[in-house]
Structure formats: structure tokens, C-alpha cells
PDB file of N, CA and C in Angstrom:
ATOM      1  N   UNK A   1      62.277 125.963 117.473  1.00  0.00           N
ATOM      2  CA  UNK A   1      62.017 124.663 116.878  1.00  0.00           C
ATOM      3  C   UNK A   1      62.755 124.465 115.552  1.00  0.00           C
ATOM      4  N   UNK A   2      63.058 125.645 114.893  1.00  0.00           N
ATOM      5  CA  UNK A   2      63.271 124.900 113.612  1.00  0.00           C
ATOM      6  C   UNK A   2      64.383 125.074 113.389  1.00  0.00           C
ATOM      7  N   UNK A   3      65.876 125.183 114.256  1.00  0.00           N
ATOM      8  CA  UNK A   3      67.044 125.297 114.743  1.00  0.00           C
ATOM      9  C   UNK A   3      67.614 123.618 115.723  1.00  0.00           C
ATOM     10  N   UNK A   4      66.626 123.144 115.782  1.00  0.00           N
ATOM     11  CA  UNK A   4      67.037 122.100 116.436  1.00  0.00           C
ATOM     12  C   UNK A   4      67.920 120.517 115.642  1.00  0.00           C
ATOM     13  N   UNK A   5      68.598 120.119 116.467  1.00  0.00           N
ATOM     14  CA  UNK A   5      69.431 118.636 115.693  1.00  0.00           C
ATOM     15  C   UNK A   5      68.253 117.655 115.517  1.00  0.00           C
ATOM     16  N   UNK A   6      68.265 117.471 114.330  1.00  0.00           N
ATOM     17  CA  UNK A   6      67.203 116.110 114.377  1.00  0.00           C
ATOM     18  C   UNK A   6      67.599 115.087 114.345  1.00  0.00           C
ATOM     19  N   UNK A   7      69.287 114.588 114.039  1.00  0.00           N
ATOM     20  CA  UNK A   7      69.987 113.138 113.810  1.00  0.00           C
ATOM     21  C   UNK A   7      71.595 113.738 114.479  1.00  0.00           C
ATOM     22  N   UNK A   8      71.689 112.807 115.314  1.00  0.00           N
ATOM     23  CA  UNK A   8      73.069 112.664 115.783  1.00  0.00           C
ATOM     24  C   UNK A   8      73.675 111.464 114.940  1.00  0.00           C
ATOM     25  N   UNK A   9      74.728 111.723 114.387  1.00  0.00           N
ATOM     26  CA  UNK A   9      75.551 110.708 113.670  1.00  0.00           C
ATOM     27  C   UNK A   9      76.857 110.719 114.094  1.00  0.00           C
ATOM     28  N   UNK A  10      77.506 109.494 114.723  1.00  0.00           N
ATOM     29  CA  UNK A  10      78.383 109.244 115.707  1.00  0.00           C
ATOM     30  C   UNK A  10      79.568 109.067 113.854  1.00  0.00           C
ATOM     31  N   UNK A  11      80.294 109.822 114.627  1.00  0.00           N
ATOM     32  CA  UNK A  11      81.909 109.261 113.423  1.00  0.00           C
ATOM     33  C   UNK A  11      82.547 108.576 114.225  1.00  0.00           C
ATOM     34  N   UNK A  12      82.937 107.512 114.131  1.00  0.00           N
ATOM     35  CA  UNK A  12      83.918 106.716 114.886  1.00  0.00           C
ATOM     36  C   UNK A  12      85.213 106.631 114.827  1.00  0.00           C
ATOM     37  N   UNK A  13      86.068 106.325 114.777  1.00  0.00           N
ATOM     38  CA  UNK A  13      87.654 106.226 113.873  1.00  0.00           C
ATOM     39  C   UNK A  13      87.811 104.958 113.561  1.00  0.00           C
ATOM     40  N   UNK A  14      88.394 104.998 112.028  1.00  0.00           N
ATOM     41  CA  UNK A  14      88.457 103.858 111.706  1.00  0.00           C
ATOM     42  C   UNK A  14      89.625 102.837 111.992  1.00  0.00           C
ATOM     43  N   UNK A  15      89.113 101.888 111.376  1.00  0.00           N
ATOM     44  CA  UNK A  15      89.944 100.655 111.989  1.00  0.00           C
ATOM     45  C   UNK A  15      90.639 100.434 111.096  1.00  0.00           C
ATOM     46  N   UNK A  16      92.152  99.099 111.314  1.00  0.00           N
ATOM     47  CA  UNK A  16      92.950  98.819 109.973  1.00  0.00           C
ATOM     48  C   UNK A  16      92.555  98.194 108.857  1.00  0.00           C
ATOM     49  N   UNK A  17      91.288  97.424 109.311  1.00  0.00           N
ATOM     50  CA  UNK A  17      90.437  97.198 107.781  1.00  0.00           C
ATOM     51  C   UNK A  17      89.909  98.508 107.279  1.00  0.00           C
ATOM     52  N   UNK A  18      89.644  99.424 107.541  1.00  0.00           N
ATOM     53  CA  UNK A  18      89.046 100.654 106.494  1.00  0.00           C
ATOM     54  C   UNK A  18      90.184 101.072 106.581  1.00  0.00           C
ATOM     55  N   UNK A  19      91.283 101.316 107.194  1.00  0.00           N
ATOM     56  CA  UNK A  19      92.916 101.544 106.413  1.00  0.00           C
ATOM     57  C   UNK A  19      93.268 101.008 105.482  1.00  0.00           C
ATOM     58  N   UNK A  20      92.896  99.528 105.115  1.00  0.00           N
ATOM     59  CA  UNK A  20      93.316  99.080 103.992  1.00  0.00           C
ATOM     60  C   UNK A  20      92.436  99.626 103.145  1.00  0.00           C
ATOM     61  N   UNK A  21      91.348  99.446 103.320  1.00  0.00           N
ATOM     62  CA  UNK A  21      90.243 100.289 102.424  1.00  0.00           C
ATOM     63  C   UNK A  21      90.666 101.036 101.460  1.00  0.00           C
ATOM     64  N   UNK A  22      91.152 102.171 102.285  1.00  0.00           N
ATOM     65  CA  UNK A  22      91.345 103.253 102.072  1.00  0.00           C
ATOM     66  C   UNK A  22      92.914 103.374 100.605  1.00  0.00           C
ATOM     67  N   UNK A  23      94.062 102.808 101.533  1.00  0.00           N
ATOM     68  CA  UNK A  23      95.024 102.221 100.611  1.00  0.00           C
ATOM     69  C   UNK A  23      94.691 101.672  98.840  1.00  0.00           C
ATOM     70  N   UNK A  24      94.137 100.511  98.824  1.00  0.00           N
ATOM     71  CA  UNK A  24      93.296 100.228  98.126  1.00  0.00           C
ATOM     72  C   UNK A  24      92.799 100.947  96.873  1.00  0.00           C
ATOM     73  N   UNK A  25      91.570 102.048  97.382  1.00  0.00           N
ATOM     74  CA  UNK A  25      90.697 103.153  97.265  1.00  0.00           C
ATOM     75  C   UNK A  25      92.273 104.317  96.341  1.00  0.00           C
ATOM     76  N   UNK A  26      92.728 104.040  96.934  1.00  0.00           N
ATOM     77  CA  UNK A  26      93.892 105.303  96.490  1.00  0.00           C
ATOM     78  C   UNK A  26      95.104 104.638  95.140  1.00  0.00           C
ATOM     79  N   UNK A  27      95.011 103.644  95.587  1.00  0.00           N
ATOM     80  CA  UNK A  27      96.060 102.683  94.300  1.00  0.00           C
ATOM     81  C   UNK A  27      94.743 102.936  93.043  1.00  0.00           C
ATOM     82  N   UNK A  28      93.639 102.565  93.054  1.00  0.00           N
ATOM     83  CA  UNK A  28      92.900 102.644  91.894  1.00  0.00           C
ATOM     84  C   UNK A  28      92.607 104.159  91.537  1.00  0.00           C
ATOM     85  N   UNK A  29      92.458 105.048  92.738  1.00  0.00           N
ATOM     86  CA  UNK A  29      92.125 106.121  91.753  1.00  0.00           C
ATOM     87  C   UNK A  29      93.615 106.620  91.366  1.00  0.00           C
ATOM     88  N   UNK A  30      94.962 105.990  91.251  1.00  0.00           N
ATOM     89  CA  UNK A  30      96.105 106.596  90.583  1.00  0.00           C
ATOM     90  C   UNK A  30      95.824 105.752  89.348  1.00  0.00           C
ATOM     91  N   UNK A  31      95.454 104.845  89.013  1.00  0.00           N
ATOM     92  CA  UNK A  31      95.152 103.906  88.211  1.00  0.00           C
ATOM     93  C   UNK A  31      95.889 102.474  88.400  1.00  0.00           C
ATOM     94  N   UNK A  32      96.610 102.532  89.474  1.00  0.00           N
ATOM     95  CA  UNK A  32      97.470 101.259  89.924  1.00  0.00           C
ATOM     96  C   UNK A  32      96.803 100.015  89.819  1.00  0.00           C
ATOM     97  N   UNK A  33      97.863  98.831  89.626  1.00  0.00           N
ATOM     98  CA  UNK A  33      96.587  97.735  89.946  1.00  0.00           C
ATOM     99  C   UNK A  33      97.158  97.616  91.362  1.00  0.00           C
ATOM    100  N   UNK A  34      95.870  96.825  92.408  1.00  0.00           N
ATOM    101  CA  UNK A  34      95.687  96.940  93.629  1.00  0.00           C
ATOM    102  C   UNK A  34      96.652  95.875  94.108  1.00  0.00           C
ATOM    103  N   UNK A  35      97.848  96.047  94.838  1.00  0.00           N
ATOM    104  CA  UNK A  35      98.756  95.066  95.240  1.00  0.00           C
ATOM    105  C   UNK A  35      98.487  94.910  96.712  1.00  0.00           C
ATOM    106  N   UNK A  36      98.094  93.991  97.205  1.00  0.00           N
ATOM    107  CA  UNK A  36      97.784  93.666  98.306  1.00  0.00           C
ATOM    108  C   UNK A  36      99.203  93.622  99.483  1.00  0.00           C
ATOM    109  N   UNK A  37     100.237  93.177  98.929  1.00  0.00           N
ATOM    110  CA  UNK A  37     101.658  93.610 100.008  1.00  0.00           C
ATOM    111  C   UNK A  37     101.592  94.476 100.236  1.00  0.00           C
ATOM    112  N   UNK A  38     101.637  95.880  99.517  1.00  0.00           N
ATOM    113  CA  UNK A  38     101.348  96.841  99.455  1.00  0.00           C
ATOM    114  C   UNK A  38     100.394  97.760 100.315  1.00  0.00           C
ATOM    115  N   UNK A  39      99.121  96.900  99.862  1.00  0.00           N
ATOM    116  CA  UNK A  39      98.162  97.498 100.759  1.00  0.00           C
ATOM    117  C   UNK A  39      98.425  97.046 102.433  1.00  0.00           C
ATOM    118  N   UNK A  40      98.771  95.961 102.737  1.00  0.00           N
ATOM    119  CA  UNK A  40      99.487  95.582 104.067  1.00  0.00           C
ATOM    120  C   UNK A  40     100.557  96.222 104.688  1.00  0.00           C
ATOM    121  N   UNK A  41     101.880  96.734 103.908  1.00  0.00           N
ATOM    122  CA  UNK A  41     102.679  97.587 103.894  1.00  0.00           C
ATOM    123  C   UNK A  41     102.048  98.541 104.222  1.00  0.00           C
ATOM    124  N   UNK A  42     101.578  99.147 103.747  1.00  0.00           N
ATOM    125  CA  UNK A  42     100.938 100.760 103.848  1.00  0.00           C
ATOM    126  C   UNK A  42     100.120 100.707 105.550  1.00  0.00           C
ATOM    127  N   UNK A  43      99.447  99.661 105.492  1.00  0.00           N
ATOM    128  CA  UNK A  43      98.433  99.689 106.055  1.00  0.00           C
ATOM    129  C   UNK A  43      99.684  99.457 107.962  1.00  0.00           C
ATOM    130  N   UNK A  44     100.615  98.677 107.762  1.00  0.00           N
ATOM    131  CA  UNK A  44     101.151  98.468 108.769  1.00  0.00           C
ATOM    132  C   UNK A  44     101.723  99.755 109.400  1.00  0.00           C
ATOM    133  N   UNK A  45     102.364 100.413 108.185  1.00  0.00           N
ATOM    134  CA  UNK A  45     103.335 102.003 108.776  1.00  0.00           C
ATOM    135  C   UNK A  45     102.230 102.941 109.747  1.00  0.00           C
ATOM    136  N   UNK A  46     101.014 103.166 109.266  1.00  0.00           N
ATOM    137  CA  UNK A  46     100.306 103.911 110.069  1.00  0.00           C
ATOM    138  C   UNK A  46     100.278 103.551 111.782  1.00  0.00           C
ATOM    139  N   UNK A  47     100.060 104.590 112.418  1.00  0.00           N
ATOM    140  CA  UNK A  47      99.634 104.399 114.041  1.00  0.00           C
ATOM    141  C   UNK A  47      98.420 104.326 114.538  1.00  0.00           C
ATOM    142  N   UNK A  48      98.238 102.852 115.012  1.00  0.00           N
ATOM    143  CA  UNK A  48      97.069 103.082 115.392  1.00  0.00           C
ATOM    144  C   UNK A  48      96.921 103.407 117.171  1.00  0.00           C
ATOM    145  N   UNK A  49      95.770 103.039 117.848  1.00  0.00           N
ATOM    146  CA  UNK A  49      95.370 103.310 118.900  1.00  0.00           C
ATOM    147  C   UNK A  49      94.548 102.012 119.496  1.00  0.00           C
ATOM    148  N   UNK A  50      94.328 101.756 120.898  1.00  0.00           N
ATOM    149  CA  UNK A  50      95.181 101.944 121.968  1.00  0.00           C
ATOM    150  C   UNK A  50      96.558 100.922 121.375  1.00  0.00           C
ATOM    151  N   UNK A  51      97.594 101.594 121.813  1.00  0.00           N
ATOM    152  CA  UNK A  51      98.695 101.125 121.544  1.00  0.00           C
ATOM    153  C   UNK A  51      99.320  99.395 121.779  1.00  0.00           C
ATOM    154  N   UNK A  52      98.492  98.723 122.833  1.00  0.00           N
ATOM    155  CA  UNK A  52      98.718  96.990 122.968  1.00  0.00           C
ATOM    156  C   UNK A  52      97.913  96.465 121.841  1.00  0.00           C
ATOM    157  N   UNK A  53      96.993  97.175 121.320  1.00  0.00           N
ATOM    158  CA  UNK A  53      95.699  96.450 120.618  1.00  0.00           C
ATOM    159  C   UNK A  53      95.899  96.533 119.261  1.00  0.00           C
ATOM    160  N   UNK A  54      96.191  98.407 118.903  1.00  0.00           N
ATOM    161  CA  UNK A  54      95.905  98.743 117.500  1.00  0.00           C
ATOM    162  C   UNK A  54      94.705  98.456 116.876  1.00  0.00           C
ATOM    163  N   UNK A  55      93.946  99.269 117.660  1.00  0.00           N
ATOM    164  CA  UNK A  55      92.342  99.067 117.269  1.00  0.00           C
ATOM    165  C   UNK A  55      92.226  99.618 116.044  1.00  0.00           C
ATOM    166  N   UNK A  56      92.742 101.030 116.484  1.00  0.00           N
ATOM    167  CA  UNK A  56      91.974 102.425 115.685  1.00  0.00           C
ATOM    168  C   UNK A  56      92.793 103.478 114.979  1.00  0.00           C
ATOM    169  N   UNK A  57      92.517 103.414 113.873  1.00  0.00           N
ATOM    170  CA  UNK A  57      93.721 104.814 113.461  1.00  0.00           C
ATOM    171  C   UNK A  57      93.724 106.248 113.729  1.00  0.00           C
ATOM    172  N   UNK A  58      95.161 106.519 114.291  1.00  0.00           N
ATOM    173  CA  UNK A  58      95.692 107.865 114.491  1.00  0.00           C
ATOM    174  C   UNK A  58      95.131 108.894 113.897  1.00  0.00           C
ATOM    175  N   UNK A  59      95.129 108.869 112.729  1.00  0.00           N
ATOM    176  CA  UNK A  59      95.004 109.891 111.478  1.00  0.00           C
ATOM    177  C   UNK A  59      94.166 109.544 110.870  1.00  0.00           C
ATOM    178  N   UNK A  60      93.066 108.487 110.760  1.00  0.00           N
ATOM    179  CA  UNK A  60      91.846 107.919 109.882  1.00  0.00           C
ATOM    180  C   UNK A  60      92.568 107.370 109.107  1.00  0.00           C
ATOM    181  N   UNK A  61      92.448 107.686 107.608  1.00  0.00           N
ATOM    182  CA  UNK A  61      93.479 107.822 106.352  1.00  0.00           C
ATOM    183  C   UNK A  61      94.282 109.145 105.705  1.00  0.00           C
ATOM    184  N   UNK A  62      94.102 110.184 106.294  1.00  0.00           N
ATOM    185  CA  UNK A  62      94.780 111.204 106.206  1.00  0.00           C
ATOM    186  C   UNK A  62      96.576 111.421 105.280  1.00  0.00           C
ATOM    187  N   UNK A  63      96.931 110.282 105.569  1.00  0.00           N
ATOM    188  CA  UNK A  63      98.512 110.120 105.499  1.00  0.00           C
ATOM    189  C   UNK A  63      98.654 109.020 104.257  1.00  0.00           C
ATOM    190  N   UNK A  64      97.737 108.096 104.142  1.00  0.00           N
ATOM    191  CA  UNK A  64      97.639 107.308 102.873  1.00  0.00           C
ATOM    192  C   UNK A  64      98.278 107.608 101.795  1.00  0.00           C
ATOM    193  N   UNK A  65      97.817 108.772 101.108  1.00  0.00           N
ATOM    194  CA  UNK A  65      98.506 109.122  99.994  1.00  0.00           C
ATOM    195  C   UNK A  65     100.185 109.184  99.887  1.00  0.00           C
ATOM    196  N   UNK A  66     100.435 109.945 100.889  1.00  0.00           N
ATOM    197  CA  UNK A  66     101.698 110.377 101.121  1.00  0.00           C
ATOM    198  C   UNK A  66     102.886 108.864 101.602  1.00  0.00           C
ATOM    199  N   UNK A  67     101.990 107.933 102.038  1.00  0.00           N
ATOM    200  CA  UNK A  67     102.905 106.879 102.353  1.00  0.00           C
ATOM    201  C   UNK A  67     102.781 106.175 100.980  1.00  0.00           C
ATOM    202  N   UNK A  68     101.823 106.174 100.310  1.00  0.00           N
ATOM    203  CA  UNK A  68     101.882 105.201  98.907  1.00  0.00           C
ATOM    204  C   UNK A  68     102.455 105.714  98.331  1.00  0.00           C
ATOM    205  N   UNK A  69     103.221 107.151  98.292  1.00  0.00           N
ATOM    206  CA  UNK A  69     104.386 107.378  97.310  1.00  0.00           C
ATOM    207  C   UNK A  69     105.304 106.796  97.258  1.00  0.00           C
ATOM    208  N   UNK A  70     105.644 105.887  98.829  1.00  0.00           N
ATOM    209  CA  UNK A  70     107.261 105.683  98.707  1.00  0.00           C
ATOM    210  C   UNK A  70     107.389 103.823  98.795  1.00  0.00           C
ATOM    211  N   UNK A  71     105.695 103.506  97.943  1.00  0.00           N
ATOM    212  CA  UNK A  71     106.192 102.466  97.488  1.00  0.00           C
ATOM    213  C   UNK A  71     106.202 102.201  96.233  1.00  0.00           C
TER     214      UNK A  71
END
């Protein structure tokens, strides 16, 4: 009994609104102010999933940082 799951909590993958989120989230903690092209830019380079739709991201935000360097 006292080994057992008491809450299943589903992680989902996120979508290109919590990609931008995320973008966003990362311009302020460099201290940037938040440029919204930018955050669209960023937010476009990533891959999402299923590929006609672009529901869901590839990588969550994983890669964020590394793409906001090279703007």
C-alpha cells in the first residue's frame, strides 16, 4: 500500500503558443526587451508535429535558447 501511484499527471507536448511562451520566458531572463518578430521568428524555426498541422513541438522548448542566439 504505501508504494502505490496516487496521481497520474499526463505531460503533453507543447504547442506553438507555449513555444512562444517559452521564447519570450528566455528574452527576459537574458534581460532583453521582449520582441515579438522575434518571438515569431524563433517560434517558426522549430519542428513541430504532425507535420500538415504543426500541432506540437518536436523538442518542447529544448532548443530555444540556442536559436535566440542567432538573433
Amino acid at each position: 500500500d504505501k508504494n502505490l501511484i496516487d496521481y497520474f499527471i499526463p505531460f503533453l507536448p507543447l504547442e506553438y503558443k507555449h513555444v512562444k511562451m517559452c521564447v519570450r520566458a528566455e528574452m527576459r531572463a537574458r534581460g532583453a526587451a521582449v520582441d515579438e518578430d522575434v518571438v515569431t521568428s524563433v517560434a517558426d524555426e522549430m519542428t513541430f508535429f504532425p507535420k500538415d498541422e504543426k500541432i506540437y513541438s518536436d523538442k518542447g522548448c529544448k532548443t530555444v535558447q540556442s536559436r535566440l542566439d542567432f538573433h
